[in-house]
C-alpha atoms as a PDB file:
ATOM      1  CA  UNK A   1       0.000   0.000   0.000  1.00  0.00           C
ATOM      2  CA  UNK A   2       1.042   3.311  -0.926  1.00  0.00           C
ATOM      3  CA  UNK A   3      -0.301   6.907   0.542  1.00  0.00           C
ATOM      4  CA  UNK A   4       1.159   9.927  -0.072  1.00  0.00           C
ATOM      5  CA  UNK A   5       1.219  12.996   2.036  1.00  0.00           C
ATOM      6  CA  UNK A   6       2.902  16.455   2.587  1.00  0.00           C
ATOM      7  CA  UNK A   7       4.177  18.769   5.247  1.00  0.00           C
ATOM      8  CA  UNK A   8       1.772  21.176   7.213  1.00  0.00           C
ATOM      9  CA  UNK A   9       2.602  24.026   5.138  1.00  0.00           C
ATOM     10  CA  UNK A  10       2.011  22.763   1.868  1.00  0.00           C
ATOM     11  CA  UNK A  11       1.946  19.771  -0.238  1.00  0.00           C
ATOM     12  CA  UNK A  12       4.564  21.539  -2.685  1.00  0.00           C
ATOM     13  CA  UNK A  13       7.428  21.645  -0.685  1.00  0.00           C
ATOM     14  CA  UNK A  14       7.084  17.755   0.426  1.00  0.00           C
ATOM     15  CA  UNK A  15       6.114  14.864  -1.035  1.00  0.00           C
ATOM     16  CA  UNK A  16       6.639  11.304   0.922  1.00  0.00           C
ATOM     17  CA  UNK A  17       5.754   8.002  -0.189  1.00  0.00           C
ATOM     18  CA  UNK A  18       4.387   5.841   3.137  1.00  0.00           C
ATOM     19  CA  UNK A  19       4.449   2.085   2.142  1.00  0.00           C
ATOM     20  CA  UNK A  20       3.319  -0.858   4.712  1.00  0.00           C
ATOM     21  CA  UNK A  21       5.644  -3.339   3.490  1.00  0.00           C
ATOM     22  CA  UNK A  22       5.153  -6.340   6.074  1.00  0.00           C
ATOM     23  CA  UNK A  23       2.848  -7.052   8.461  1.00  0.00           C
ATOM     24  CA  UNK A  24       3.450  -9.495  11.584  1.00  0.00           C
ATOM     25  CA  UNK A  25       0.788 -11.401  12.988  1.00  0.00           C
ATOM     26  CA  UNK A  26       1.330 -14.581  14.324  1.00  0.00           C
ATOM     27  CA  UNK A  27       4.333 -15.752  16.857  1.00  0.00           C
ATOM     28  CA  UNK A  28       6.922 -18.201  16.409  1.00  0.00           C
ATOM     29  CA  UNK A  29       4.141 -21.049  16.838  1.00  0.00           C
ATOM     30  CA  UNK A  30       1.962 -19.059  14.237  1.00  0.00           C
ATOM     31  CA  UNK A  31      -0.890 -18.094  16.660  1.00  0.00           C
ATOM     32  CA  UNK A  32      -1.772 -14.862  16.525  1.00  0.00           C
ATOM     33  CA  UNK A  33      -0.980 -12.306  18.215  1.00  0.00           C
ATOM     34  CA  UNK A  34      -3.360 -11.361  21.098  1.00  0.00           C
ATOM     35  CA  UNK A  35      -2.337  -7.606  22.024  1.00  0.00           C
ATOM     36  CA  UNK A  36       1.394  -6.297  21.212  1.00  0.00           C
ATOM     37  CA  UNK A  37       1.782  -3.451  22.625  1.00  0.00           C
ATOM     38  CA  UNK A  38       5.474  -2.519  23.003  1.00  0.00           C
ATOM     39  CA  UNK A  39       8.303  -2.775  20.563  1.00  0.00           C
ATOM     40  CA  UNK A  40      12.090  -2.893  20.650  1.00  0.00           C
ATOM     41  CA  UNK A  41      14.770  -3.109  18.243  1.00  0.00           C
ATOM     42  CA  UNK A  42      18.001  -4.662  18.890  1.00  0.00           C
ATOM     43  CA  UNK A  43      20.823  -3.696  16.895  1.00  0.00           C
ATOM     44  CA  UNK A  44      23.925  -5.836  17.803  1.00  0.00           C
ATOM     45  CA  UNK A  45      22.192  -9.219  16.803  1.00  0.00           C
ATOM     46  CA  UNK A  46      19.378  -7.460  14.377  1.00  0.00           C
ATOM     47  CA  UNK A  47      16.454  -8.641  15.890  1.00  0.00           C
ATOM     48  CA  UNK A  48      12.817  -7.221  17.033  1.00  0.00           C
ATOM     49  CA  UNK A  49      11.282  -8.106  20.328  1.00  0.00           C
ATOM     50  CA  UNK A  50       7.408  -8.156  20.589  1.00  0.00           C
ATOM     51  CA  UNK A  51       5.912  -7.736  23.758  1.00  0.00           C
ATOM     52  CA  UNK A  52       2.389  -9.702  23.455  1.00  0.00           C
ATOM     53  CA  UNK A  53       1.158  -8.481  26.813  1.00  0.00           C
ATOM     54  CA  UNK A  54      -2.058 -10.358  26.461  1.00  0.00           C
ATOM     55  CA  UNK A  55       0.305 -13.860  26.801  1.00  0.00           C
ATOM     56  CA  UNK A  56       2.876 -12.675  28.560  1.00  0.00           C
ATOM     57  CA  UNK A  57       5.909 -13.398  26.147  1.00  0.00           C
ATOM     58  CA  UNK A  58       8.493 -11.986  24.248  1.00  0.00           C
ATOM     59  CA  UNK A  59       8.331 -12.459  20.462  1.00  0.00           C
ATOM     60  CA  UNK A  60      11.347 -12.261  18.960  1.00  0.00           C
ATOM     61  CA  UNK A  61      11.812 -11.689  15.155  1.00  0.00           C
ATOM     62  CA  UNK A  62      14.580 -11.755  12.844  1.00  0.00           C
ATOM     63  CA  UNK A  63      15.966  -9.118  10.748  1.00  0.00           C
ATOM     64  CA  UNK A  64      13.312 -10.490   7.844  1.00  0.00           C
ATOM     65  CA  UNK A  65      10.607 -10.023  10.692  1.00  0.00           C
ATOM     66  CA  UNK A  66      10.018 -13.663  10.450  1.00  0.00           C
ATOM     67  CA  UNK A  67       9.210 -14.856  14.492  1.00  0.00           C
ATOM     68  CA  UNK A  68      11.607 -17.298  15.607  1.00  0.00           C
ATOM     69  CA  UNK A  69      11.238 -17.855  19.321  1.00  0.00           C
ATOM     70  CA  UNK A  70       9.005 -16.444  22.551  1.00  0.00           C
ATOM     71  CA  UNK A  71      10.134 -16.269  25.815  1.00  0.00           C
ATOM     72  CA  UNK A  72       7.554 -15.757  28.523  1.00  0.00           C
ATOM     73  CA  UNK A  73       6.928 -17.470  32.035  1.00  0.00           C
ATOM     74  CA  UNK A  74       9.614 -20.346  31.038  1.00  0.00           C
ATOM     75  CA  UNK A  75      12.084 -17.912  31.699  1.00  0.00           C
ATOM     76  CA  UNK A  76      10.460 -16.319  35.090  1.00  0.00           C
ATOM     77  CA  UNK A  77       8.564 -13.316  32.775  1.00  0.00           C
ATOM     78  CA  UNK A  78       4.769 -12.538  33.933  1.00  0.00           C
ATOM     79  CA  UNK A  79       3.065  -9.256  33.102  1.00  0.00           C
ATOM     80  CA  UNK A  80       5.819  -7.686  31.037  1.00  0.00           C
ATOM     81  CA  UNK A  81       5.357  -4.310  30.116  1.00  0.00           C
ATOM     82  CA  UNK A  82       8.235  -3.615  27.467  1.00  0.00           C
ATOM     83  CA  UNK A  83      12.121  -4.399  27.121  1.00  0.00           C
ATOM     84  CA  UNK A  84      15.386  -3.237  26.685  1.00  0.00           C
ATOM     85  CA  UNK A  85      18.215  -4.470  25.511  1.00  0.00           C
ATOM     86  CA  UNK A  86      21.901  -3.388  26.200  1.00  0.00           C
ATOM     87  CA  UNK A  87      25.040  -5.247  26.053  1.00  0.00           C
ATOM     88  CA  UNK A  88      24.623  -8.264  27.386  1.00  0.00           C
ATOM     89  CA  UNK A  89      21.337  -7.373  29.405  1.00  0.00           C
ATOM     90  CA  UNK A  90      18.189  -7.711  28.617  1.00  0.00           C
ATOM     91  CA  UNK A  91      15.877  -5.766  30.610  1.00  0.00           C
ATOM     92  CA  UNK A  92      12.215  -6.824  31.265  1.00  0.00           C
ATOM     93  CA  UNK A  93       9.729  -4.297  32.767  1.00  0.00           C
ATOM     94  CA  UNK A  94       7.285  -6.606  34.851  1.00  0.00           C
ATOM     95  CA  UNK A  95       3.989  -6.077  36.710  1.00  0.00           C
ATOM     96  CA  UNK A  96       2.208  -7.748  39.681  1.00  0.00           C
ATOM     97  CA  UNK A  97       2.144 -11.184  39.478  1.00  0.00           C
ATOM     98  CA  UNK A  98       0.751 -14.028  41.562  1.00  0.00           C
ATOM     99  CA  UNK A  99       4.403 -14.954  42.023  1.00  0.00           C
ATOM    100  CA  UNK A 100       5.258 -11.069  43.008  1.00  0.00           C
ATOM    101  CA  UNK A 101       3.257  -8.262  45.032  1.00  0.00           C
ATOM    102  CA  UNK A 102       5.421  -5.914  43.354  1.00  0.00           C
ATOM    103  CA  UNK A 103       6.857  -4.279  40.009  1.00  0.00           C
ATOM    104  CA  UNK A 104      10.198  -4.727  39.099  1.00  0.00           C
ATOM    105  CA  UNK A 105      12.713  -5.404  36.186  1.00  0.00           C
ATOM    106  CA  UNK A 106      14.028  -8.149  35.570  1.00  0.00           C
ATOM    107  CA  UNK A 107      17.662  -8.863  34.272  1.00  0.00           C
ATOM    108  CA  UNK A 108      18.410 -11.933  31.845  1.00  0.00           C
ATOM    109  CA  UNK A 109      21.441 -12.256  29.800  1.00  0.00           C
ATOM    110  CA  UNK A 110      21.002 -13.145  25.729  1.00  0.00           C
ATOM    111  CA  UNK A 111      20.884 -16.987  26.714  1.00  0.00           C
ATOM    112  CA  UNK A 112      17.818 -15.595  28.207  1.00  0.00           C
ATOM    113  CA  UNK A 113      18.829 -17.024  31.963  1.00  0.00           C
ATOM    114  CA  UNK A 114      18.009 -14.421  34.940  1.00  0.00           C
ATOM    115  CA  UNK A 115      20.774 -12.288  36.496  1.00  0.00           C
ATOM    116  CA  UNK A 116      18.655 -11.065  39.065  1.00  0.00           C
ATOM    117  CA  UNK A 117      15.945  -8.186  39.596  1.00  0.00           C
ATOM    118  CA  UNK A 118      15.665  -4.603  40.116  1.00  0.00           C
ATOM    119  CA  UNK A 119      13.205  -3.448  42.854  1.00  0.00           C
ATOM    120  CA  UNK A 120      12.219   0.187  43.493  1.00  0.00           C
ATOM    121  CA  UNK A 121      13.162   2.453  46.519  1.00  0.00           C
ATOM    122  CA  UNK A 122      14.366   5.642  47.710  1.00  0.00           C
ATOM    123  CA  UNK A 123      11.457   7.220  46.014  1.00  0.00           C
ATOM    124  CA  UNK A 124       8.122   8.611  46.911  1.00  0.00           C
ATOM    125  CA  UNK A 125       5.687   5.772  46.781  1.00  0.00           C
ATOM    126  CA  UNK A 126       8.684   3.646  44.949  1.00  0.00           C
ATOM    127  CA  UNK A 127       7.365  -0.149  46.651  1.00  0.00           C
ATOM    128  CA  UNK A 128       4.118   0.782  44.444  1.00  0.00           C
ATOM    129  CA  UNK A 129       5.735   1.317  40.903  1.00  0.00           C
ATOM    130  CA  UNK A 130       5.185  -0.462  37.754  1.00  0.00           C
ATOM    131  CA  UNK A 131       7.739   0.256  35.365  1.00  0.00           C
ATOM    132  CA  UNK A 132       5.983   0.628  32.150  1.00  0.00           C
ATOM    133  CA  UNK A 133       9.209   1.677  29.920  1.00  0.00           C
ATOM    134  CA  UNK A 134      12.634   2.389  30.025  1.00  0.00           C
ATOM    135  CA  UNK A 135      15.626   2.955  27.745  1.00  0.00           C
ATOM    136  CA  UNK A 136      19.418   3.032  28.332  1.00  0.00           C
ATOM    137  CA  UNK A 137      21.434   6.276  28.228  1.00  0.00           C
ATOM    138  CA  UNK A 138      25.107   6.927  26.749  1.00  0.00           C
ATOM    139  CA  UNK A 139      26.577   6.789  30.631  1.00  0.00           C
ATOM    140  CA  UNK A 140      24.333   3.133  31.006  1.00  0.00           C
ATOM    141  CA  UNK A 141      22.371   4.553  33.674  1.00  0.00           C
ATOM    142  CA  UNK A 142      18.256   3.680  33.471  1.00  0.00           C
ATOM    143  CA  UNK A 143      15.580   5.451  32.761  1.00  0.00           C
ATOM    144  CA  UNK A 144      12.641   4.202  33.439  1.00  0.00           C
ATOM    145  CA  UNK A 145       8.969   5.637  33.574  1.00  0.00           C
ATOM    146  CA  UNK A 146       5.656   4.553  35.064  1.00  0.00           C
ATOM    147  CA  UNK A 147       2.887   2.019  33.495  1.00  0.00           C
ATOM    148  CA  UNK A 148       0.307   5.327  34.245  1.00  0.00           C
ATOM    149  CA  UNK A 149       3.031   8.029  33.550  1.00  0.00           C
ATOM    150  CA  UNK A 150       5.179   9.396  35.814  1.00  0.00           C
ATOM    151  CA  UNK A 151       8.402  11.429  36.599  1.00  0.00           C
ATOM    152  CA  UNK A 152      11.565  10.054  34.557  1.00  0.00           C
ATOM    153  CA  UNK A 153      13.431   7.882  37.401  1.00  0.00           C
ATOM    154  CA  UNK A 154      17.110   7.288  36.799  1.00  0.00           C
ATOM    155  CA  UNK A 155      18.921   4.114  38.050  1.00  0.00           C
ATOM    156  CA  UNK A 156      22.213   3.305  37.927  1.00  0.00           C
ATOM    157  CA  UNK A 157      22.855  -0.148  35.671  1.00  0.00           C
ATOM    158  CA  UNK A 158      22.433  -2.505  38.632  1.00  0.00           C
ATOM    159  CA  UNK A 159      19.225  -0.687  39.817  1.00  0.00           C
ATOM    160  CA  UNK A 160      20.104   1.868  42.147  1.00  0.00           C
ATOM    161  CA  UNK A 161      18.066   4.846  42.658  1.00  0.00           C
ATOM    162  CA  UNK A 162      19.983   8.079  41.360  1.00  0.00           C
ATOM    163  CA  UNK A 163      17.267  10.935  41.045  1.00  0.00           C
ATOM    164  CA  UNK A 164      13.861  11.854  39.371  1.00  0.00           C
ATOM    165  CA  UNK A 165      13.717  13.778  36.373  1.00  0.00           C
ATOM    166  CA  UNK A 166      10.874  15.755  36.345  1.00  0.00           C
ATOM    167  CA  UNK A 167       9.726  18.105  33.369  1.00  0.00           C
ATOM    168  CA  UNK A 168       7.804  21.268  33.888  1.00  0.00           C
ATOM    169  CA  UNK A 169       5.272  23.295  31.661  1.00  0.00           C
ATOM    170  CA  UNK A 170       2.416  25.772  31.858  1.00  0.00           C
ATOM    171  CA  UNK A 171      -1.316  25.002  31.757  1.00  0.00           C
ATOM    172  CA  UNK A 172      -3.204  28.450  32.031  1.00  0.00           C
ATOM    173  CA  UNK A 173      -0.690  29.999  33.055  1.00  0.00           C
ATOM    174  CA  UNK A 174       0.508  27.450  36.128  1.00  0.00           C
ATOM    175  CA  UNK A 175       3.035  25.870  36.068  1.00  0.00           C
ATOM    176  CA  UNK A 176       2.852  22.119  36.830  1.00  0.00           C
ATOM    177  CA  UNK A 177       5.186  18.805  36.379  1.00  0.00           C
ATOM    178  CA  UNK A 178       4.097  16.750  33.673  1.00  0.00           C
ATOM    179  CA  UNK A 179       4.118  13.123  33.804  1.00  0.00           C
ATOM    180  CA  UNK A 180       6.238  10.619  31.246  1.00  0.00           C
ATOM    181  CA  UNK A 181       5.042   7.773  29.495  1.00  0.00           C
ATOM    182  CA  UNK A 182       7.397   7.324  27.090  1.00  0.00           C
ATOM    183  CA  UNK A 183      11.116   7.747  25.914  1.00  0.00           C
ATOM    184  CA  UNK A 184      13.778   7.314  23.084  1.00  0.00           C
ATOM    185  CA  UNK A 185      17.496   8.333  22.949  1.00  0.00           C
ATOM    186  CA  UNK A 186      19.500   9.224  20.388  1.00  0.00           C
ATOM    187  CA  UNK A 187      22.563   7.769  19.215  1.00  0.00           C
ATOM    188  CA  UNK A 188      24.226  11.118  20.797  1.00  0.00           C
ATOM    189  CA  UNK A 189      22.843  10.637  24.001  1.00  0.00           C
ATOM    190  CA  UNK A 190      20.104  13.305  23.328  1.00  0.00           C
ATOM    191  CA  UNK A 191      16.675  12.134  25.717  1.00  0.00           C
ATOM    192  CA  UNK A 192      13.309  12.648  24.563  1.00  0.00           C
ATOM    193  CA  UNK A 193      10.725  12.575  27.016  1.00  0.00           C
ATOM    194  CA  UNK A 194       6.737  11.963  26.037  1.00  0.00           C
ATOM    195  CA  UNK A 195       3.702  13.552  27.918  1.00  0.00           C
ATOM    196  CA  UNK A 196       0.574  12.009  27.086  1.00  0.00           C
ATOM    197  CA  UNK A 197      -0.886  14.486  29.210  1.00  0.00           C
ATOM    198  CA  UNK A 198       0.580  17.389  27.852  1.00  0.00           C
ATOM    199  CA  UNK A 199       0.715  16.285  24.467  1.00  0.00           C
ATOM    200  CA  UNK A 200       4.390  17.605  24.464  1.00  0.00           C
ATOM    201  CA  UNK A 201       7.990  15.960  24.004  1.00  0.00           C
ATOM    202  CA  UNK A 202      10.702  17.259  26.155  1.00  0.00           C
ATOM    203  CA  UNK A 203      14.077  16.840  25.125  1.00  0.00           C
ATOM    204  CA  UNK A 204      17.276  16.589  27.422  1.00  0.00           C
ATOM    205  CA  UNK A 205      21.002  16.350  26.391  1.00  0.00           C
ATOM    206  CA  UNK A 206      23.237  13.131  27.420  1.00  0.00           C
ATOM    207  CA  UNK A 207      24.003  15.317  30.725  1.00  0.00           C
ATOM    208  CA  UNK A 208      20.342  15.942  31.552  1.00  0.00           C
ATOM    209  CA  UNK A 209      20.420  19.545  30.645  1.00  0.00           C
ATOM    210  CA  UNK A 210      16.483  20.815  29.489  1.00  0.00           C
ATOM    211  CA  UNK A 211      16.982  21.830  25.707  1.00  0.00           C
ATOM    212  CA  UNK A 212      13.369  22.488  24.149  1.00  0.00           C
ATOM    213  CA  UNK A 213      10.681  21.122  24.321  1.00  0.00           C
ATOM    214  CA  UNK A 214       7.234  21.001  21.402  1.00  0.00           C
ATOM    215  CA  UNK A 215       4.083  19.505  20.440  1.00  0.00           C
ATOM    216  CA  UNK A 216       0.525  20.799  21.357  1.00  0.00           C
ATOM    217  CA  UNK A 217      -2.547  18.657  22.851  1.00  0.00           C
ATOM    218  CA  UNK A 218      -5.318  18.572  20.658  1.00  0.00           C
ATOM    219  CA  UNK A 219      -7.008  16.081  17.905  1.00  0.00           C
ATOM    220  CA  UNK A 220      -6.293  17.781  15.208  1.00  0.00           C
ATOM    221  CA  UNK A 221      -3.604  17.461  12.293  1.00  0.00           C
ATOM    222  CA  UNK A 222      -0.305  18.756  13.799  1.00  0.00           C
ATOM    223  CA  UNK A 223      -1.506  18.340  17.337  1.00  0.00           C
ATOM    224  CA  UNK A 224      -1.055  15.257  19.581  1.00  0.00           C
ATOM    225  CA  UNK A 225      -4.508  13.553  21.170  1.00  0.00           C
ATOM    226  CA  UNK A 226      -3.049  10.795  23.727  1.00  0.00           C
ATOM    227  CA  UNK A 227       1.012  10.017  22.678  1.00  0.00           C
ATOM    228  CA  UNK A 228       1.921   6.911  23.633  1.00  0.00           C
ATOM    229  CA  UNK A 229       5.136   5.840  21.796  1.00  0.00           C
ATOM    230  CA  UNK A 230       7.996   7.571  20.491  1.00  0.00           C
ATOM    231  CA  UNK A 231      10.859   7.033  18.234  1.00  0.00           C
ATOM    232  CA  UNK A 232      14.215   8.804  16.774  1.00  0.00           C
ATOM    233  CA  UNK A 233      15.794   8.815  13.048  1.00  0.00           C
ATOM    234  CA  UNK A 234      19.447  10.579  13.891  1.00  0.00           C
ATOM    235  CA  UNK A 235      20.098   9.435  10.302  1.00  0.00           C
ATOM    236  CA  UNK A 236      16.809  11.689   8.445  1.00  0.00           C
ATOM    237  CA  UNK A 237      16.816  13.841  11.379  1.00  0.00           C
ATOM    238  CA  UNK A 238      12.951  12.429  12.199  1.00  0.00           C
ATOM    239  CA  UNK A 239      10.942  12.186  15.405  1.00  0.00           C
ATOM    240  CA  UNK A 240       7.662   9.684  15.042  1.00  0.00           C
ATOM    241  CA  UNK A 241       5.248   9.894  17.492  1.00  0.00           C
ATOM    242  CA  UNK A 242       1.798   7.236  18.172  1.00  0.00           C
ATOM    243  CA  UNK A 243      -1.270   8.763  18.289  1.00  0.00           C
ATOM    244  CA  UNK A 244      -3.320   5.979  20.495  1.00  0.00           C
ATOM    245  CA  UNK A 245      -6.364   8.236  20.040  1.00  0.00           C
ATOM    246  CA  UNK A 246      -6.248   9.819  16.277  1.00  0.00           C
ATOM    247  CA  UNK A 247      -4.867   6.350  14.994  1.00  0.00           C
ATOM    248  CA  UNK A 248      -1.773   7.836  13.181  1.00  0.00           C
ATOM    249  CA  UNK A 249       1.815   8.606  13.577  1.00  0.00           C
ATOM    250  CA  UNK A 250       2.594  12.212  13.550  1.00  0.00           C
ATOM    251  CA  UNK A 251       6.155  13.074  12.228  1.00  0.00           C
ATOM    252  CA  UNK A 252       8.176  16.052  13.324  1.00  0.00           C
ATOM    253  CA  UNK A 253      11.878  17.090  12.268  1.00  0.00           C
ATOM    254  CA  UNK A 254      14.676  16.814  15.076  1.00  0.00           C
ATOM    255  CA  UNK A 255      14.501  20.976  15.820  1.00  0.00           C
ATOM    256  CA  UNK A 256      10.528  20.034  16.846  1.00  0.00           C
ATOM    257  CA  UNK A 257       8.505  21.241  13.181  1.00  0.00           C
ATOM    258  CA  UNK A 258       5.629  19.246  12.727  1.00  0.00           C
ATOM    259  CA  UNK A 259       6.020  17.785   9.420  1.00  0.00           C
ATOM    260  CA  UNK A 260       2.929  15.165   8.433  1.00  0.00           C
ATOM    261  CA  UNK A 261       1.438  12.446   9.763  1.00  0.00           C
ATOM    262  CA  UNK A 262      -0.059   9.319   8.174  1.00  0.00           C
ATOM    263  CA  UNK A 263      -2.768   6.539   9.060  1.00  0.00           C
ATOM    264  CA  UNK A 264      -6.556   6.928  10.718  1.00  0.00           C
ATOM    265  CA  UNK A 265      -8.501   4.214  11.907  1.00  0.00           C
ATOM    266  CA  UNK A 266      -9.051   0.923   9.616  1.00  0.00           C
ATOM    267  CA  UNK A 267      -8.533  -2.459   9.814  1.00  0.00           C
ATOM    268  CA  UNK A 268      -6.371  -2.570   6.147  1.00  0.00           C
ATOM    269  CA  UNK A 269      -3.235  -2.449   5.711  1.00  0.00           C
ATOM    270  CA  UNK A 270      -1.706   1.171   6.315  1.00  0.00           C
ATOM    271  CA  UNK A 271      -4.728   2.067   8.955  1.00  0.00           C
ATOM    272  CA  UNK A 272      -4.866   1.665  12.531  1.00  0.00           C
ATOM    273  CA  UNK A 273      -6.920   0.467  15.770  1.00  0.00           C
ATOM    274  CA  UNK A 274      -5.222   2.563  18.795  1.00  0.00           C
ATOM    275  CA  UNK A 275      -1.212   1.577  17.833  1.00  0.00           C
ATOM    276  CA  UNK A 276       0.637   2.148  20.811  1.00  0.00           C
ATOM    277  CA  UNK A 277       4.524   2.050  20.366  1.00  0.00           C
ATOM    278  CA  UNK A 278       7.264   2.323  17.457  1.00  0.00           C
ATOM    279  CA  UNK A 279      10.875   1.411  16.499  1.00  0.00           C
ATOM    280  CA  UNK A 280      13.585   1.847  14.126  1.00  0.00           C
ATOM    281  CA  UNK A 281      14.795  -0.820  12.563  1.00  0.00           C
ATOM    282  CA  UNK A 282      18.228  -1.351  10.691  1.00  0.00           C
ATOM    283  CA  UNK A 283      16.988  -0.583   7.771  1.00  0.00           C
ATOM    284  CA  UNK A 284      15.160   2.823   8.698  1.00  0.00           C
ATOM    285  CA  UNK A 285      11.926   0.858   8.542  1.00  0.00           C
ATOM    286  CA  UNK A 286       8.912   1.600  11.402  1.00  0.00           C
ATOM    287  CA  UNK A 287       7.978  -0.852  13.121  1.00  0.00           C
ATOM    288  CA  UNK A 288       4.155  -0.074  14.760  1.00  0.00           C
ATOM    289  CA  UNK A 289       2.244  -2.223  17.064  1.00  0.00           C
ATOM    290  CA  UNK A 290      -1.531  -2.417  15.570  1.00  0.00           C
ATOM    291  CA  UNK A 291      -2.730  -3.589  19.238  1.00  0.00           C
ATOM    292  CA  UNK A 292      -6.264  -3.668  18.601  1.00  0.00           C
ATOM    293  CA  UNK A 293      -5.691  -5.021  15.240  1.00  0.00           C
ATOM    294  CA  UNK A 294      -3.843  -7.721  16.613  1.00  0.00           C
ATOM    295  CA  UNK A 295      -0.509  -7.248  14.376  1.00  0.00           C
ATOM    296  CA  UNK A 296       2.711  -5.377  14.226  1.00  0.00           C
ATOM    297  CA  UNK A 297       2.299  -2.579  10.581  1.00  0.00           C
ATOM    298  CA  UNK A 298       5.979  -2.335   9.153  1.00  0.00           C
ATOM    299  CA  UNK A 299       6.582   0.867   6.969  1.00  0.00           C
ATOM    300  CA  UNK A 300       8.967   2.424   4.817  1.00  0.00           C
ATOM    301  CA  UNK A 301       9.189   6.634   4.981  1.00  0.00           C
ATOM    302  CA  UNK A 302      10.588   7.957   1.256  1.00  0.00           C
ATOM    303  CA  UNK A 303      11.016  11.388   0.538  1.00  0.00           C
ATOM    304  CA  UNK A 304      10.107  12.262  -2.852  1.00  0.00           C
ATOM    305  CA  UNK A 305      11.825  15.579  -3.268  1.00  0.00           C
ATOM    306  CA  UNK A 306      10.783  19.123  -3.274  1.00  0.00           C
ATOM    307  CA  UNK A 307       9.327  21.494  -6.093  1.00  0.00           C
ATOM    308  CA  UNK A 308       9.689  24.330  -3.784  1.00  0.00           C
END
């Protein structure tokens, strides 16, 4: 499928051919997938990881996005939330479990055998958070955000609570701290925090220093309805952003420009039901989870060139 659409300020300066060129629907057993909701892409060994929440497991797929394995509650994983991989750790974001009253992450190495767990303290109301996401950073410290957004909480690699990052903005005219659900890095370090709340990204440097910050809430084109995922092209200088609500994926340059966006709800290919997270791949491909169409959409981004 092809669709072709053009920047916010005029289809003449930018065209862009959107192309769904594979779509992933079953796991490694070929049943289909119940709900995936989070997405990662692993660059050392060029592989995808799934996260079915609705079964609990990890699908992985290879570079060809053909599913080759799960790994779920053989391994110790209930409830996961999303994953990160880094070195030789993979790290599992976990909910409450009939094994475990509490949230934690869980540490397996790339046999997929546990190294141990990361529980949460030396925070206010830490022994009742759910990690939800997290990604690495260029000093390997974690940071990790809340299944219902919340302040960015930074861990050192073995778990130990360093500080909160909190970002600030006005509403009316007050300012208030506004609450993360997602985040992507960049390959220089650069941190970009999601609001669903505030409809707004907030971007760091590697040291933690506030840059800028832009989007607007709102559900119209060029505004953001309820962000859930977020991803980073350092290579076209892109930012994609999931839409739960408007069903699309709203694309900005790296400065913050709203560019276009592409999607709306359908059950075809190209079209959405409430798609909640998005990856890179190593071939500059998106990766979206479809959760309530029960797939993961996979889409090449092509400029066309400019008439202006």
């Amino acid at each position: 499928m092809t669709l072709c659409w053009g920047v916010s300020t005029g289809w003449a300066q930018l065209q862009v051919d959107v192309r769904c060129i594979e779509v992933i629907a079953t796991d490694h057993l070929g049943v289909n997938l119940a709900y995936p909701s989070t997405i990662f892409y692993d660059q050392a060994e060029d592989e995808i990881y799934i996260t079915d929440a609705s079964k609990g497991q990890l699908v992985i797929c290879t570079a060809d996005y053909f599913p080759h394995m799960a790994v779920g509650e053989g391994r110790g994983l209930r409830t996961i939330y999303s994953c990160c991989l880094e070195g030789e750790r993979l790290y599992v974001c976990q909910g409450i479990s009939k094994e475990n009253s509490r949230g934690q992450i869980e540490i397996l190495n790339r046999a997929f055998l546990r190294e141990g767990s990361i529980y949460f303290s030396g925070f206010d109301r830490s022994e009742s958070f759910l990690p939800g996401k997290l990604a690495v950073g260029a000093d390997s410290n974690l940071y990790v955000v809340g299944v219902n957004s919340s302040p960015v909480i930074v861990l050192d690699r073995d778990g130990k609570y360093l500080r909160s990052i909190i970002p600030r903005d006005q509403i009316l005219g007050v300012t208030e701290p506004a609450s993360i659900v997602s985040i992507a890095i960049g390959k220089d370090g650069r941190m970009y925090f999601l609001s669903e709340a505030f409809g707004r990204v907030f971007v760091y440097d590697r040291d933690e220093r506030f840059l800028y910050k832009f989007g607007e809430k709102g559900g119209d084109r060029g505004k953001l309805a309820r962000p859930r995922g977020i991803a980073v092209d350092d290579e076209k200088g892109r930012i994609y952003i999931v839409d739960y609500l408007r069903h699309t994926i709203s694309v900005y340059s790296i400065d913050g420009k709203f560019l276009f966006d592409f999607g709306g709800k359908g059950y075809s290919r190209g079209w959405f039901v409430y798609p909640s997270d998005i990856c890179i791949d190593g071939f500059g491909r998106l990766l979206i989870t479809d959760t309530f169409n029960h797939r993961v959409q996979v889409f090449e981004v092509n400029e066309k060139g400019s008439d202006s």
